[in-house]
Protein backbone atom coordinates (compact mmCIF):
# COMPACT_ATOMS: atom_id res chain seq x y z
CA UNK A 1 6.07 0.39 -34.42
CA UNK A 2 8.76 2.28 -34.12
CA UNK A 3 12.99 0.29 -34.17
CA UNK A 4 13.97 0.81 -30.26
CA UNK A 5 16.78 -0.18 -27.90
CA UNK A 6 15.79 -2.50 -24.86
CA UNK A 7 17.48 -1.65 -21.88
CA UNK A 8 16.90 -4.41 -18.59
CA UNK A 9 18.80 -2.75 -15.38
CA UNK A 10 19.08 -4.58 -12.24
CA UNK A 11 18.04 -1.91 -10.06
CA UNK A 12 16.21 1.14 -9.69
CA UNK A 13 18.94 3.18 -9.33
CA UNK A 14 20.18 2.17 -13.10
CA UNK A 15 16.82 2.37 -14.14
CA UNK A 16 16.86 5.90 -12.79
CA UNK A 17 20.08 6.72 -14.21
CA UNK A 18 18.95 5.24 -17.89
CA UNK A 19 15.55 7.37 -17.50
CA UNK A 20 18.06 10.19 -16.66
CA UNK A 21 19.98 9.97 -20.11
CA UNK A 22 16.07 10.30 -21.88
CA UNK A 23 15.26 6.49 -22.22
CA UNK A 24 11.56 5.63 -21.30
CA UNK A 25 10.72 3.88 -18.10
CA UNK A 26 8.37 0.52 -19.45
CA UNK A 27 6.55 -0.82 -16.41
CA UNK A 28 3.29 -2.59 -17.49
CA UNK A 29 2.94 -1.24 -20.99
CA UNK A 30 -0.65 -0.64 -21.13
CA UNK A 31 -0.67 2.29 -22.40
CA UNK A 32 2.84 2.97 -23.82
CA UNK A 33 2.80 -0.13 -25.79
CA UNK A 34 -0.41 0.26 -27.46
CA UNK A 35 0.88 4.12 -28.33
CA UNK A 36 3.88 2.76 -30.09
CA UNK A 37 2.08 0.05 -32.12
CA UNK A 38 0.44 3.18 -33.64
CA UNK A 39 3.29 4.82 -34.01
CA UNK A 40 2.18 7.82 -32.03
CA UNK A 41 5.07 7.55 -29.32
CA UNK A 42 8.43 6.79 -30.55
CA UNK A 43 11.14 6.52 -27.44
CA UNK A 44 13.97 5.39 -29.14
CA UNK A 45 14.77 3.81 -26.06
CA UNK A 46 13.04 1.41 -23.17
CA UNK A 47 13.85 0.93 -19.62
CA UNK A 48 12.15 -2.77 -18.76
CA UNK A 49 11.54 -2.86 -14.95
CA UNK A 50 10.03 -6.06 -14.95
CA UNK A 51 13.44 -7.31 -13.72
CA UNK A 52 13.82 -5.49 -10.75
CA UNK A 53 12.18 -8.11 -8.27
CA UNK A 54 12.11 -5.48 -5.07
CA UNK A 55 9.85 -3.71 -7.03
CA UNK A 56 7.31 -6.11 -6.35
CA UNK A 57 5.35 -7.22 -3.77
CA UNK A 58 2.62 -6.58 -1.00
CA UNK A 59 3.51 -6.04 2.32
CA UNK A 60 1.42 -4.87 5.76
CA UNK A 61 3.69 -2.33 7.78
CA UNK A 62 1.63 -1.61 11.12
CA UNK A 63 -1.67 0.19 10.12
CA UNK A 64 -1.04 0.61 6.41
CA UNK A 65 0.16 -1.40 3.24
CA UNK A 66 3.13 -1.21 1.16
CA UNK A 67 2.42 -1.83 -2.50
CA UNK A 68 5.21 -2.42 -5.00
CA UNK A 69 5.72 -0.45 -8.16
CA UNK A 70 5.67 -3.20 -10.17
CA UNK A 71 2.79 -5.09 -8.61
CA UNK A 72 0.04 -6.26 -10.78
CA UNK A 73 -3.69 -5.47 -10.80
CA UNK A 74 -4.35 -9.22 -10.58
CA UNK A 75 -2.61 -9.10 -7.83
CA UNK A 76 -3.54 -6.48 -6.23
CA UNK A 77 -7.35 -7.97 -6.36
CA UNK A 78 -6.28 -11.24 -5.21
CA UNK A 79 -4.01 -10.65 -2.34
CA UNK A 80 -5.95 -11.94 0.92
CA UNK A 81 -4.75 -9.70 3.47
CA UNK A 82 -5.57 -6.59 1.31
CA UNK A 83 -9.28 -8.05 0.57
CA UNK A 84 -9.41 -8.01 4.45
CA UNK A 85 -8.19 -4.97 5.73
CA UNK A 86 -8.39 -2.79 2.60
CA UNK A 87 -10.99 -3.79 0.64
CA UNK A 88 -11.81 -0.67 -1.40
CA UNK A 89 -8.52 -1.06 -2.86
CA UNK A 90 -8.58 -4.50 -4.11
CA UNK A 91 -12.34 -4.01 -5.18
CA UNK A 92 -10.89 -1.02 -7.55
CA UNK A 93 -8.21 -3.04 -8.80
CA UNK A 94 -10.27 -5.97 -9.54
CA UNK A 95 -12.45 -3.88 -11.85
CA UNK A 96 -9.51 -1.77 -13.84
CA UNK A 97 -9.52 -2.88 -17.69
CA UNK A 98 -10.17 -6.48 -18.53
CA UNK A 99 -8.44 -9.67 -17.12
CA UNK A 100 -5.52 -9.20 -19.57
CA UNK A 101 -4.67 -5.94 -18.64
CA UNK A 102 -4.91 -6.64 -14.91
CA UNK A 103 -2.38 -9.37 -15.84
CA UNK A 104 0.01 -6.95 -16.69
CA UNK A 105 -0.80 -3.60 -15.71
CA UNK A 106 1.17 -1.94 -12.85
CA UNK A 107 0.40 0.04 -9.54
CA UNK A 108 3.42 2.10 -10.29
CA UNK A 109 2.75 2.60 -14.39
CA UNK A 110 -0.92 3.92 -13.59
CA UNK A 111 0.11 6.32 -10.86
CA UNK A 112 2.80 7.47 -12.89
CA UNK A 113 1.52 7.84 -16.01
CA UNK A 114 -1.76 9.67 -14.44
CA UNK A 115 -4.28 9.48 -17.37
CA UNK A 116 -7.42 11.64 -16.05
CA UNK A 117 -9.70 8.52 -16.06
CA UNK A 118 -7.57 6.06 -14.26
CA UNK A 119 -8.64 4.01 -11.34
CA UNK A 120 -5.95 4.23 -8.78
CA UNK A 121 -4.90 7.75 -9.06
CA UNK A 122 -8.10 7.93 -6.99
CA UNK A 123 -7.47 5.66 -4.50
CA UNK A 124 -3.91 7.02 -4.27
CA UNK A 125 -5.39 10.42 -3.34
CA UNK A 126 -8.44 9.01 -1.49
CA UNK A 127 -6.43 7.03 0.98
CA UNK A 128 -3.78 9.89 1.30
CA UNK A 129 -1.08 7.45 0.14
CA UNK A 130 2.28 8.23 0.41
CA UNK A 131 4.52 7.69 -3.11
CA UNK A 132 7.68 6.44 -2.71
CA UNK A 133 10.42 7.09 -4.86
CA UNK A 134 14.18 6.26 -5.19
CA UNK A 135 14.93 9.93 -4.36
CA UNK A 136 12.41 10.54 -1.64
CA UNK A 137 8.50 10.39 -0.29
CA UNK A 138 5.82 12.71 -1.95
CA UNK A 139 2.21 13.20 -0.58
CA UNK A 140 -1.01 12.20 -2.42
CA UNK A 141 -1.89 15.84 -2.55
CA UNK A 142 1.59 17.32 -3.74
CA UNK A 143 1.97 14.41 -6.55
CA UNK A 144 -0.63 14.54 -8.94
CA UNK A 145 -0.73 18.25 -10.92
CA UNK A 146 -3.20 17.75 -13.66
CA UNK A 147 -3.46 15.84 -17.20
CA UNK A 148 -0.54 12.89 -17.73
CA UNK A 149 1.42 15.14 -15.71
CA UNK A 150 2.85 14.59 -11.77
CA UNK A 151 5.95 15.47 -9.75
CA UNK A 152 8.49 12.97 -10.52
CA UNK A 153 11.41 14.25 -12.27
CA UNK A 154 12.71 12.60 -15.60
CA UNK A 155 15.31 10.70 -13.40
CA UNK A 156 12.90 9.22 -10.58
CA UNK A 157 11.28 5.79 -10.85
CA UNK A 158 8.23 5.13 -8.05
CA UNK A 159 9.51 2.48 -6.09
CA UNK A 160 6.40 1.52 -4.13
CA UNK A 161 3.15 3.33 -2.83
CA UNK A 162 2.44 3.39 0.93
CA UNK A 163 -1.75 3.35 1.41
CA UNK A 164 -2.97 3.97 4.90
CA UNK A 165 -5.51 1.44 6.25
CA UNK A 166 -9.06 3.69 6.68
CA UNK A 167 -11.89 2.98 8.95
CA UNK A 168 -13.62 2.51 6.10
CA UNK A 169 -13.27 3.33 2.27
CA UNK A 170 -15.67 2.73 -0.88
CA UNK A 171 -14.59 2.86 -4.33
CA UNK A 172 -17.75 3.55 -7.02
CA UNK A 173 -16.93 3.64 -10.68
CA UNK A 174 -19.25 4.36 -13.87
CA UNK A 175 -17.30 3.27 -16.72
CA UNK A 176 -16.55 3.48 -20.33
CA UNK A 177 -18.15 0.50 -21.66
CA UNK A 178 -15.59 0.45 -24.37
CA UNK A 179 -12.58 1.24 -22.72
CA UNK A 180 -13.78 0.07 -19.19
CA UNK A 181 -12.18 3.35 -18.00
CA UNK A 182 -14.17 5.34 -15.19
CA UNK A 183 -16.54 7.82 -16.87
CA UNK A 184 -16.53 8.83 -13.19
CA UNK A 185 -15.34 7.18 -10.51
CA UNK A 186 -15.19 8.33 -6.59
CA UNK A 187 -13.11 7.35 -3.89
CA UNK A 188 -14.25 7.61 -0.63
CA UNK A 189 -12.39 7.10 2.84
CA UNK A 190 -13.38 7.92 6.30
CA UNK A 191 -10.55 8.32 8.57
CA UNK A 192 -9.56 9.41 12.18
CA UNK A 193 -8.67 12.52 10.63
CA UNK A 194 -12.05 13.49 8.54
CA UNK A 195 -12.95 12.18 5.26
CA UNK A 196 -11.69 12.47 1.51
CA UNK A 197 -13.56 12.37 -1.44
CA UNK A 198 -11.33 11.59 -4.36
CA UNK A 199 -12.67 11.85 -8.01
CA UNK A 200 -11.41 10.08 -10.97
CA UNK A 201 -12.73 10.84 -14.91
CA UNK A 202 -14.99 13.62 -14.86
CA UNK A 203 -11.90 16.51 -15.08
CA UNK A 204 -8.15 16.72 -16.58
CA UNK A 205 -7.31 14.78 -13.68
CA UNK A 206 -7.82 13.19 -9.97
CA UNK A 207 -9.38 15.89 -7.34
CA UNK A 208 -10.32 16.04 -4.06
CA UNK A 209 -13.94 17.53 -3.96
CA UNK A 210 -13.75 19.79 -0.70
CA UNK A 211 -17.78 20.30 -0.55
CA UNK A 212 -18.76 16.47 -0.49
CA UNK A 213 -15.56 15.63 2.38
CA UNK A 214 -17.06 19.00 4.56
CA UNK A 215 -20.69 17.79 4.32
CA UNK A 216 -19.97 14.05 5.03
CA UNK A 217 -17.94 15.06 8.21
CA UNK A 218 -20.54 16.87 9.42
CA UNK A 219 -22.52 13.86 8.75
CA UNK A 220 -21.75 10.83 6.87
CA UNK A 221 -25.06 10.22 5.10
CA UNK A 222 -25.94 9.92 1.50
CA UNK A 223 -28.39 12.51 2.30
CA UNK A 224 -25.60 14.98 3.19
CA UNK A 225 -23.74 13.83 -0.20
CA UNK A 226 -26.98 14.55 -1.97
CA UNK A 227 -27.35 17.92 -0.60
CA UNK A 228 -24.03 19.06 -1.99
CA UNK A 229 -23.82 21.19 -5.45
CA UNK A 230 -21.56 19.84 -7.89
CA UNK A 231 -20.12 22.16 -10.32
CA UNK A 232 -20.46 21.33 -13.88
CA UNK A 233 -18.10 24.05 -15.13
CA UNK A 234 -14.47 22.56 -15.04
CA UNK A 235 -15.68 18.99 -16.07
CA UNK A 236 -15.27 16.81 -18.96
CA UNK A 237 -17.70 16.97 -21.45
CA UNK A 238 -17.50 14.72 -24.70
CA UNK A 239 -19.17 12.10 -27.04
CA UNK A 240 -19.39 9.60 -23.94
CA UNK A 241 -21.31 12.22 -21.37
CA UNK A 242 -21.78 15.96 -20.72
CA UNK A 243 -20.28 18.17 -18.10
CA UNK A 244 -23.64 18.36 -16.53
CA UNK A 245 -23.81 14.21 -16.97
CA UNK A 246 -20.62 13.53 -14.71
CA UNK A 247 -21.48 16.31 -12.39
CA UNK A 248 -24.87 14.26 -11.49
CA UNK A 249 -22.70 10.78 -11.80
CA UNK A 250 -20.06 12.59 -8.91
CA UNK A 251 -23.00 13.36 -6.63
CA UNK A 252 -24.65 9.58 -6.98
CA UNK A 253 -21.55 7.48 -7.01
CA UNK A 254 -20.49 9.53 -3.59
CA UNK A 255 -23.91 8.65 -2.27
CA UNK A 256 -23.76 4.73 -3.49
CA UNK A 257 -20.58 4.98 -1.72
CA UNK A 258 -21.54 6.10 1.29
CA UNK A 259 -24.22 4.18 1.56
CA UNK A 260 -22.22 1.06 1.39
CA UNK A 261 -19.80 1.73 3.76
CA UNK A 262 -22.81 2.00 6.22
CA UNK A 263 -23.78 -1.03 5.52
């Protein structure tokens, strides 16, 4: 590893301001950490928001929940009032990584950092969460624009995530034995307004699949999942499973999911 500077502000503003002069925001460390052990990231400088308690927490606001940045997966899982009203979502975080890294991964560092096989970029996009920011609010949709990349300027730190409670939601996840990353994973919601179908692993990052969400509002049914055509051509394809492989894995894992939530 790499010599580097420290830095512990007090609030996200100075933690904005410190990401601002180039520093690197360190939320969790998951992923960052492990890179700099191998010496393949070298920051010079870290921004620790573990200090900043108002970035943590779990909180029900009327019909939807306000999750914390900083917020744990272990948490997450665990918190009572979530496993009630939003199950999908603590189901999902209950099943990210391995017990250590659900001790001290973040909501905030996985949204942010957006690796293409994460689990709550999905749920994020799914629920049609709202990211929260110390500048300003960005949309599910607008936030997430393709591999490790997303809309958040070098100088804005996610302050919390606001997910809206669904009539019903299903999270289904084929993972990475190894890595216990989703091979494929699909997020589905059913709301007043229609449903989303958000996919997580199979391409350079979270989508929406437009074909499944128009056939399951016609009618929710696996059978109406099943009948949709899942292009192979834009998918992954590596030593872990084919294009063709996760296009077949979308199409099951959206009926599994649909099936459940009938249930």
């Amino acid at each position: 590893m790499y010599a580097f500077t420290l830095e512990r502000p007090a609030s996200a503003a100075d933690a904005a301001r410190l990401a601002g002069e180039g520093a690197k925001l360190l939320a969790g460390g998951q992923t960052l950490l492990a890179s700099m052990k191998l010496r393949l990231a070298d920051p010079g400088r870290l921004i620790d928001l573990a200090g900043i308690g108002d970035l943590a927490g779990i909180r029900r606001d009327g019909d939807a929940f306000v999750i914390g940045a900083m917020t744990r997966h272990a948490d997450v899982a665990a918190n009572a009032e979530l496993q009630a009203a939003l199950p999908a979502l603590a189901s999902l975080a209950s099943r990210i990584g391995d017990r250590q890294v659900r001790a001290m991964g973040t909501l905030g560092g996985s949204v942010a950092n957006n690796d293409p096989a994460a689990d709550y970029p999905a749920a994020v996009l799914g629920l049609n969460a709202t990211v929260q920011t110390n500048r300003r609010e960005i949309a599910a949709d607008d936030f997430f624009q393709g591999l490790f990349t997303t809309a958040l300027a070098d100088d804005e730190v996610i302050t919390a995530i606001r997910f809206p409670i669904p009539r019903r939601a299903n999270y289904q996840k084929f993972k990475q034995p190894a890595s216990r990353f989703a091979l494929v994973g699909v997020f589905v919601a059913q709301t007043d307004a229609g449903v989303r179908v958000a996919v997580t692993g199979a391409g350079s990052g979270v989508f929406r699949h437009h074909g499944l969400e128009q056939a399951l509002v016609a009618s929710f049914t696996p059978a109406a999942a099943a009948s949709v055509p899942i292009d192979a051509t834009d998918l992954n394809s590596d030593m872990h499973g084919s294009a063709a492989y996760r296009a077949n894995l979308i199409g099951v894992l959206t009926q599994r999911a649909v099936q459940q939530m009938q249930g």
